[in-house]
C-alpha atoms as a PDB file:
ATOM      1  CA  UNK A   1       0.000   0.000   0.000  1.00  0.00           C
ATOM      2  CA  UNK A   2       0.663   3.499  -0.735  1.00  0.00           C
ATOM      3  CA  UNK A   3       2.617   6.004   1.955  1.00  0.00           C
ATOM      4  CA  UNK A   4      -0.857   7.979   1.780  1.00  0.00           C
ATOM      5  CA  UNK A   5      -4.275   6.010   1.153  1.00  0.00           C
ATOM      6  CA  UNK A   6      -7.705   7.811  -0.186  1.00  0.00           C
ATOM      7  CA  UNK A   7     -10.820   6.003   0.900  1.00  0.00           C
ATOM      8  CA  UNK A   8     -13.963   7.110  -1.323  1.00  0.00           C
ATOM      9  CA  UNK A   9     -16.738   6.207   0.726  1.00  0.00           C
ATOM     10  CA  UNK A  10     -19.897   5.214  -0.979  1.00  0.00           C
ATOM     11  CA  UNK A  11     -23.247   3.041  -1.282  1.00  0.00           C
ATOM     12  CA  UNK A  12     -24.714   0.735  -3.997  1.00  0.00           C
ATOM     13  CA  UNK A  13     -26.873   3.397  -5.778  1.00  0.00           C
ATOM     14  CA  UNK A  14     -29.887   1.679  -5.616  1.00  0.00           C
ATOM     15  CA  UNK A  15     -33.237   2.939  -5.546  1.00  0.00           C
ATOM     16  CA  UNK A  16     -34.735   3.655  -2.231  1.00  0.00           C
ATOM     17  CA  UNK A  17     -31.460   3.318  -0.670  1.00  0.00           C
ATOM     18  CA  UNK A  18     -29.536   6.250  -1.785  1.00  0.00           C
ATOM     19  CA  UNK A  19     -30.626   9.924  -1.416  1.00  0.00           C
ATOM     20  CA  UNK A  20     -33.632   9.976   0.230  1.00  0.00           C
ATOM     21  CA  UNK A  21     -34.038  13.571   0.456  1.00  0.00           C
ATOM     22  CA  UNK A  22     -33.677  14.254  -2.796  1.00  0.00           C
ATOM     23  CA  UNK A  23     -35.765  10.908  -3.688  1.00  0.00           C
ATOM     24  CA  UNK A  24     -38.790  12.861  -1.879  1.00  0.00           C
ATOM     25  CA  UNK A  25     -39.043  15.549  -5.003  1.00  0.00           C
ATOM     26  CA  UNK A  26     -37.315  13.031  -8.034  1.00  0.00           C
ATOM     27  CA  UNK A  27     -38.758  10.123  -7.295  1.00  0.00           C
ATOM     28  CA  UNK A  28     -36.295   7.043  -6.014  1.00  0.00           C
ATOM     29  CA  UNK A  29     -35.083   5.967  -9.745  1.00  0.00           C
ATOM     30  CA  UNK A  30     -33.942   9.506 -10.405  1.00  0.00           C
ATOM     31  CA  UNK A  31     -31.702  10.032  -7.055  1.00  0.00           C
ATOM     32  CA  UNK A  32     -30.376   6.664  -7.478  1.00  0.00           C
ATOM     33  CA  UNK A  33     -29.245   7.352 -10.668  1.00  0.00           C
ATOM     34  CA  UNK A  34     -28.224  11.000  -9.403  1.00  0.00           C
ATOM     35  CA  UNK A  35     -26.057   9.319  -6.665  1.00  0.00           C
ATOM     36  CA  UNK A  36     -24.806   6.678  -9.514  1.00  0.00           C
ATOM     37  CA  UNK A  37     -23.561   9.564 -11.713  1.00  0.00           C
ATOM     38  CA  UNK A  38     -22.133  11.901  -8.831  1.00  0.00           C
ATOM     39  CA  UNK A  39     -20.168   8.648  -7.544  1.00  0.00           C
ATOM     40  CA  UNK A  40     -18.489   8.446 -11.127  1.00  0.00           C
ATOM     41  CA  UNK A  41     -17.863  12.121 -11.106  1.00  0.00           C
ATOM     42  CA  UNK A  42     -16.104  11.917  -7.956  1.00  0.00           C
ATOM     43  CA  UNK A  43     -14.216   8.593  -8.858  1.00  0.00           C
ATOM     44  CA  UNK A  44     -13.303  10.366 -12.444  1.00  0.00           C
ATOM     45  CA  UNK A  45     -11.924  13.875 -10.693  1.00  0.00           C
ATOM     46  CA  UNK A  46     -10.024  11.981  -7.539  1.00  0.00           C
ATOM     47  CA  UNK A  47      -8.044   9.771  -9.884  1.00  0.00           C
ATOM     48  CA  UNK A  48      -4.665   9.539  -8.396  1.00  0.00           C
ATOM     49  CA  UNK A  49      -1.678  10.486 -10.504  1.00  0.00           C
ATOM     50  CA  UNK A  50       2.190   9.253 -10.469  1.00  0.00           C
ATOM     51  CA  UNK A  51       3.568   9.700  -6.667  1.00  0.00           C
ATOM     52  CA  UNK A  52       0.178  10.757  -5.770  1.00  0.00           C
ATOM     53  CA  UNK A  53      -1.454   8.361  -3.312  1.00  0.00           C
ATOM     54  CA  UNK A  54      -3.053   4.986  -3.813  1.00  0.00           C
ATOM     55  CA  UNK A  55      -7.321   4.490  -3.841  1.00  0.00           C
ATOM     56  CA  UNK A  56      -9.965   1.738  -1.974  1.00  0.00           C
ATOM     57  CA  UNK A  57     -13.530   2.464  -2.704  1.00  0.00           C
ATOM     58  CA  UNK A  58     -15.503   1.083   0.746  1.00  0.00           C
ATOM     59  CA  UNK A  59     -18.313   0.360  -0.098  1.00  0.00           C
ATOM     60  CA  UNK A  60     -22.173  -1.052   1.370  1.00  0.00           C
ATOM     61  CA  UNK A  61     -23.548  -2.730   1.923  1.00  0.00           C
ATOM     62  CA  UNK A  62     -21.307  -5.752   1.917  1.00  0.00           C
ATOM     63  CA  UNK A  63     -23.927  -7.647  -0.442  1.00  0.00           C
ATOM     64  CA  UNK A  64     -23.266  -5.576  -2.877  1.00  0.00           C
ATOM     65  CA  UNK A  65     -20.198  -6.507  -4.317  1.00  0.00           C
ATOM     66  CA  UNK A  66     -20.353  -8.600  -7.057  1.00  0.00           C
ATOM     67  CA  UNK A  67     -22.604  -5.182  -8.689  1.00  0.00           C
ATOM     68  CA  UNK A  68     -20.179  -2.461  -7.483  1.00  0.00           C
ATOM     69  CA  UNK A  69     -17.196  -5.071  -9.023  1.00  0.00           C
ATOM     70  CA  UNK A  70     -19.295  -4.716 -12.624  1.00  0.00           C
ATOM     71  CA  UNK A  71     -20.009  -0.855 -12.234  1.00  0.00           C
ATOM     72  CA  UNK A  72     -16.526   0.187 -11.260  1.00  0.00           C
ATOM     73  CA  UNK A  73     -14.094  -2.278 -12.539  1.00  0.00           C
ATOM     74  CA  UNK A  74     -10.402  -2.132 -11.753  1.00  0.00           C
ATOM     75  CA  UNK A  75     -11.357  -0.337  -7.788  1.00  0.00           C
ATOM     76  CA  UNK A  76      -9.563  -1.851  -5.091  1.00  0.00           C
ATOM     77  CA  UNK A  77     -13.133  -2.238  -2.970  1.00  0.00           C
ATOM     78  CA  UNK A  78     -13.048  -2.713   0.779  1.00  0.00           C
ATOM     79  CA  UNK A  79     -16.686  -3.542   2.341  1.00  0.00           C
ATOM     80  CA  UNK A  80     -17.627  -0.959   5.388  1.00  0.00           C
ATOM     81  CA  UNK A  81     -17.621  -2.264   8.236  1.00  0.00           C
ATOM     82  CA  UNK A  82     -19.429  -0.948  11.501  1.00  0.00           C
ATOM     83  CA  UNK A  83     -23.495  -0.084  12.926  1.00  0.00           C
ATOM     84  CA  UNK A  84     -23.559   3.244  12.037  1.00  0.00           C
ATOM     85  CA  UNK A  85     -21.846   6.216  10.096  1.00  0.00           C
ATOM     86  CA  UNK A  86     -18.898   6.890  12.392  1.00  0.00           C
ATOM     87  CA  UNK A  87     -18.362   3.493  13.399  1.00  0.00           C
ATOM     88  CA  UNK A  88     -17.765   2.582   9.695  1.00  0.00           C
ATOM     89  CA  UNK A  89     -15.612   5.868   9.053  1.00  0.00           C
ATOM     90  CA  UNK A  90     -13.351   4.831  12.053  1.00  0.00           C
ATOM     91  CA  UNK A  91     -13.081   1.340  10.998  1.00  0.00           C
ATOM     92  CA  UNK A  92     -12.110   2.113   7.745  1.00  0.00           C
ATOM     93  CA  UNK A  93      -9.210   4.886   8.622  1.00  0.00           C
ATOM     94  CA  UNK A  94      -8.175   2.263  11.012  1.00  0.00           C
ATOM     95  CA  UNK A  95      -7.703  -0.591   8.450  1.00  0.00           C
ATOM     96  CA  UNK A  96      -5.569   2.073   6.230  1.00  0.00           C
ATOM     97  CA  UNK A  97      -3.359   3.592   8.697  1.00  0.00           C
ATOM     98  CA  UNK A  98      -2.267  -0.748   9.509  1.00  0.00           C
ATOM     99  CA  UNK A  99      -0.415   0.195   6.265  1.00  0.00           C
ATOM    100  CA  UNK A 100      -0.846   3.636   5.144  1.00  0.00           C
ATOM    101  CA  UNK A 101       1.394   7.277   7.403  1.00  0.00           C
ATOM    102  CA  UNK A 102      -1.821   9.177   6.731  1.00  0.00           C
ATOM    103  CA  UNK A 103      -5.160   8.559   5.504  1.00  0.00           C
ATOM    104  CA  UNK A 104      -8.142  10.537   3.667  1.00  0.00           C
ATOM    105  CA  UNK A 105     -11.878   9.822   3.511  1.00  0.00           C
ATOM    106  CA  UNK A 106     -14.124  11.490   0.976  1.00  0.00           C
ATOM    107  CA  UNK A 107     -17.611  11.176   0.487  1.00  0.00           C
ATOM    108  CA  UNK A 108     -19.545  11.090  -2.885  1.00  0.00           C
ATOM    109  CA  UNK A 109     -21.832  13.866  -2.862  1.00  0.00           C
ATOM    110  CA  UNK A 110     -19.699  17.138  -3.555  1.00  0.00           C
ATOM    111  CA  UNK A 111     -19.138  17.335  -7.424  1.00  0.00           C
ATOM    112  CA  UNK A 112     -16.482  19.658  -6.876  1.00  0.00           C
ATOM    113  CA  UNK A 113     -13.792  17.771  -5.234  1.00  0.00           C
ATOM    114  CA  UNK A 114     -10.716  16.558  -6.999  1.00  0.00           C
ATOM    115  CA  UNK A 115      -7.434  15.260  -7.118  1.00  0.00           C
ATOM    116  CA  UNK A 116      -5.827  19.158  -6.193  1.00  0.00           C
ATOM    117  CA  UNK A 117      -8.152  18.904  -3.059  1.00  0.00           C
ATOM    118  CA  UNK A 118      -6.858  15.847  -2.296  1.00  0.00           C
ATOM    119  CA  UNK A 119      -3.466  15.917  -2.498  1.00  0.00           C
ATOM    120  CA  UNK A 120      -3.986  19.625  -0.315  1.00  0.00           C
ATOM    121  CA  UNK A 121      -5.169  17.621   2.454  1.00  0.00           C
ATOM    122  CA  UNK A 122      -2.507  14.821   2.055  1.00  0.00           C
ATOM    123  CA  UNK A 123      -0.609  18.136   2.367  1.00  0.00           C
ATOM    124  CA  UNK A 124      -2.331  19.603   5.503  1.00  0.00           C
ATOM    125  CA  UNK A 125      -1.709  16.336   7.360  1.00  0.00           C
ATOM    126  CA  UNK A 126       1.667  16.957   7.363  1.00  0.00           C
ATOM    127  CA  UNK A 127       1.388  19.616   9.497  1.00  0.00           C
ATOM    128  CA  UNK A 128      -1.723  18.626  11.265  1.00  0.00           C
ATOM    129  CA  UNK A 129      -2.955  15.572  12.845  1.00  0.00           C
ATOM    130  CA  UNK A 130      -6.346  16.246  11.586  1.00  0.00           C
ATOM    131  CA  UNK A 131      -7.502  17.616   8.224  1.00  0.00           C
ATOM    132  CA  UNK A 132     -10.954  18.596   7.797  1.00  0.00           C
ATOM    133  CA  UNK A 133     -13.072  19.703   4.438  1.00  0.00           C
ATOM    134  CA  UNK A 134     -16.102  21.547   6.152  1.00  0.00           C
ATOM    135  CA  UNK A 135     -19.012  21.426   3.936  1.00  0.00           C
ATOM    136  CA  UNK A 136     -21.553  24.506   3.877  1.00  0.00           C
ATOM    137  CA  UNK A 137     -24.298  22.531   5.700  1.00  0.00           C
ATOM    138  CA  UNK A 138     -22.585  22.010   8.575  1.00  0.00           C
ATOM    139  CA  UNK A 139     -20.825  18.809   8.312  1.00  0.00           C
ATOM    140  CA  UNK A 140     -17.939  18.443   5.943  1.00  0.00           C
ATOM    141  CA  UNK A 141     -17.044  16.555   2.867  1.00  0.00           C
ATOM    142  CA  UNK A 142     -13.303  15.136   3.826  1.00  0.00           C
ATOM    143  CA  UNK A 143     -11.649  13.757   7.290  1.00  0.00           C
ATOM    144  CA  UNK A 144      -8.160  12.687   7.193  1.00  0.00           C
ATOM    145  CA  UNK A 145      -5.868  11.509   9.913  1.00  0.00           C
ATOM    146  CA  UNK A 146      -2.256   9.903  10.469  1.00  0.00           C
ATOM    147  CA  UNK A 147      -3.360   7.949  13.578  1.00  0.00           C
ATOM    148  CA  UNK A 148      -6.898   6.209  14.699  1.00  0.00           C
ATOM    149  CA  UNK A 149      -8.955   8.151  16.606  1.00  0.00           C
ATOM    150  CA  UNK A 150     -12.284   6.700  17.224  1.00  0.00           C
ATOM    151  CA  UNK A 151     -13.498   9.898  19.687  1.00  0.00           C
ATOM    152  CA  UNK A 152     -14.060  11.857  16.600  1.00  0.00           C
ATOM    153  CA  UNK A 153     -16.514   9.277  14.984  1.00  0.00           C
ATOM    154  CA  UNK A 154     -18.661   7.508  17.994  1.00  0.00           C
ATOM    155  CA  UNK A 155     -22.161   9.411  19.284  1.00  0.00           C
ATOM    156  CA  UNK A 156     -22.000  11.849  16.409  1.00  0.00           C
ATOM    157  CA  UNK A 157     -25.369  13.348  15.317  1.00  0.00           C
ATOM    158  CA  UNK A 158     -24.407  12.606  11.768  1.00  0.00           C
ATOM    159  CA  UNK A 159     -26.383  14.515   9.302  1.00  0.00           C
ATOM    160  CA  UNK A 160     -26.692  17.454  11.170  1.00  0.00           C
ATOM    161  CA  UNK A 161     -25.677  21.117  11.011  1.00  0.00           C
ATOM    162  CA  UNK A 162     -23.044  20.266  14.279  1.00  0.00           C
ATOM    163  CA  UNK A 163     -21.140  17.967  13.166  1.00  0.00           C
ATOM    164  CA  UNK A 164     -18.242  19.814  11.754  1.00  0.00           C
ATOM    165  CA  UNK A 165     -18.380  22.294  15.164  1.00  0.00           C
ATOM    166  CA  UNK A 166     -18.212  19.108  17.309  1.00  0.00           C
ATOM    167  CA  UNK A 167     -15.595  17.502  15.684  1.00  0.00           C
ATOM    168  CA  UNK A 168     -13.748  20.521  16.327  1.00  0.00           C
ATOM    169  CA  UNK A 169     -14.666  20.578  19.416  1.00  0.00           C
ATOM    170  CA  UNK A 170     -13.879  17.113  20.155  1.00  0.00           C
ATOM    171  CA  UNK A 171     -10.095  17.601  18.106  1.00  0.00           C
ATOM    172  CA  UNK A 172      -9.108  20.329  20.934  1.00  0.00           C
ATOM    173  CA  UNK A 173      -9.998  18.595  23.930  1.00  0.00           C
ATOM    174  CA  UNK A 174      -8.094  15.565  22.611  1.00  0.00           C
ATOM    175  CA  UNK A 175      -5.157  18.064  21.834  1.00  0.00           C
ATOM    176  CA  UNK A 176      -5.071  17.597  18.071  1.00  0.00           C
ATOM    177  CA  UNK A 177      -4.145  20.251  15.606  1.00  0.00           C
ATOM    178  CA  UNK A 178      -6.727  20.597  12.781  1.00  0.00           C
ATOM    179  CA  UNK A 179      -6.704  21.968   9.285  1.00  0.00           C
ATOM    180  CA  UNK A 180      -9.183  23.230   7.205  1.00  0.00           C
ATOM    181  CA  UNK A 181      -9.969  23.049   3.381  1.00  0.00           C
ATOM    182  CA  UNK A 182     -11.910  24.816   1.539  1.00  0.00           C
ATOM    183  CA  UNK A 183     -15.319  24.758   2.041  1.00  0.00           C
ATOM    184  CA  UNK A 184     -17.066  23.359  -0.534  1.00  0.00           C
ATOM    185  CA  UNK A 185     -21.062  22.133  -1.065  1.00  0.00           C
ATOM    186  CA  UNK A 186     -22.237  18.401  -0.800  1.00  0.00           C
ATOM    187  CA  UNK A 187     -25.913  17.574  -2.946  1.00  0.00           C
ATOM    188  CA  UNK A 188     -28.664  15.980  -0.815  1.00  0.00           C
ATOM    189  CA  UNK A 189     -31.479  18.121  -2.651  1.00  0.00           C
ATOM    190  CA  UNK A 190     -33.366  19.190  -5.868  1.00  0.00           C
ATOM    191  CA  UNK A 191     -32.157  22.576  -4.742  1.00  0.00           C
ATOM    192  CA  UNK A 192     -28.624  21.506  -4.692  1.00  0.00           C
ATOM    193  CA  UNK A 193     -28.775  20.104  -7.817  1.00  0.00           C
ATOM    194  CA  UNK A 194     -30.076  23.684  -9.187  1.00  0.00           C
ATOM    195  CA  UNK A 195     -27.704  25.998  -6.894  1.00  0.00           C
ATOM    196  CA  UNK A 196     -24.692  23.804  -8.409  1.00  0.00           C
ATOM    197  CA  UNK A 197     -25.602  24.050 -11.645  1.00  0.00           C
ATOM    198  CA  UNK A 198     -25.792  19.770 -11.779  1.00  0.00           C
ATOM    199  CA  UNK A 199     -29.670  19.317 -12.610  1.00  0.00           C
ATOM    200  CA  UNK A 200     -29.198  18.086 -16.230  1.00  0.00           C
ATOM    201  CA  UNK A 201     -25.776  16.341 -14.435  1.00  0.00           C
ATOM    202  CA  UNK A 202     -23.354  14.540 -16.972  1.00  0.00           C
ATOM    203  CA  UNK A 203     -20.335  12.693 -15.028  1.00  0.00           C
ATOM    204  CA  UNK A 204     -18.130  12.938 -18.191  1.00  0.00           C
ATOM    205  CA  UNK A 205     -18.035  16.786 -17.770  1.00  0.00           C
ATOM    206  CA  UNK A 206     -15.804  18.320 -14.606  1.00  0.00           C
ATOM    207  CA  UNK A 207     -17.738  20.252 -11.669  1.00  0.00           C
ATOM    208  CA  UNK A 208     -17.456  24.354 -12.333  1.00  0.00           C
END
């Protein structure tokens, strides 16, 4: 494995199981194939160049991989493993720091990030024990870390409008220095789509 590791976090974008919120207004076929085609554009802009770092896909649920092998072949895919959210986060940055200095875990759902972003907070971390991406809802789009730490992932109210204060919070009590990226703007709604300019969205084009 790689001296840095990006984990790309996502689920099997099937309908009913994938963007719910945006599900409510497009109907379940539509956001799954939204979340399907914001995946790829993630995948497509994240794609690691010479000396840049190496790439696992974690994926869920663990059922689904004999589909996510056909949709995205030639991914080094690690199941997620955990009850919730944070528990699967932490057990994932756990399983790449066995083998990895320093570790980064993106999400799917903000069609702006990129290989520059990435290799920034690769960057950060080596000056920081924590590097966060905040996203404008609250919560943020990136976590990375050069040593486990599962305080910053268990009891989270995940999906909330804290979670990005709290984990701040929680980094100074437990001494850590943070960084900050950009902040950038994750999709979870038909208005989302609209404000990023994404509602006719083509993964072959680049965000902006």
């Amino acid at each position: 494995m790689a001296e840095r590791l990006l984990l790309v976090f996502l689920k099997a974008p099937s309908p009913g199981q994938v963007k719910t919120r945006l599900a409510a207004t497009l109907g379940a076929e539509r956001a799954a194939q939204v979340a399907r085609m914001l995946a790829e554009r993630v995948l497509a802009q994240t794609g690691p160049g010479p000396g840049d770092y190496a790439r696992v896909v974690a994926f869920a649920p663990a059922t689904a991989r004999a589909a996510i092998e056909r949709w995205l072949p030639g991914e080094e895919l690690w199941p997620q493993e955990g009850d919730d959210l944070g528990a699967r986060m932490h057990a994932a940055l756990a399983r790449g720091l066995r083998t990895a200095a320093s570790v980064v875990l993106v999400g799917t759902d903000v069609p702006a990030l990129s290989r520059a972003i990435v290799n920034a907070a690769f960057a950060a971390l080596e000056r920081a024990a924590l590097v966060l991406g905040p996203a404008r809802d609250g919560g943020y789009y990136l976590v990375g870390l050069r040593a486990p730490r599962p305080e910053l992932f268990t009891d989270m109210a995940w999906g909330t409008a804290a979670v990005l204060q709290e984990t701040r919070a929680r980094a100074a009590r437990l001494g850590l220095s943070v960084a900050l990226l950009p902040v950038l703007d994750d999709v979870d709604t038909e208005e989302d789509l609209r404000t990023a300019g994404l509602f006719g969205l083509d993964p072959r084009k680049p965000a902006g």
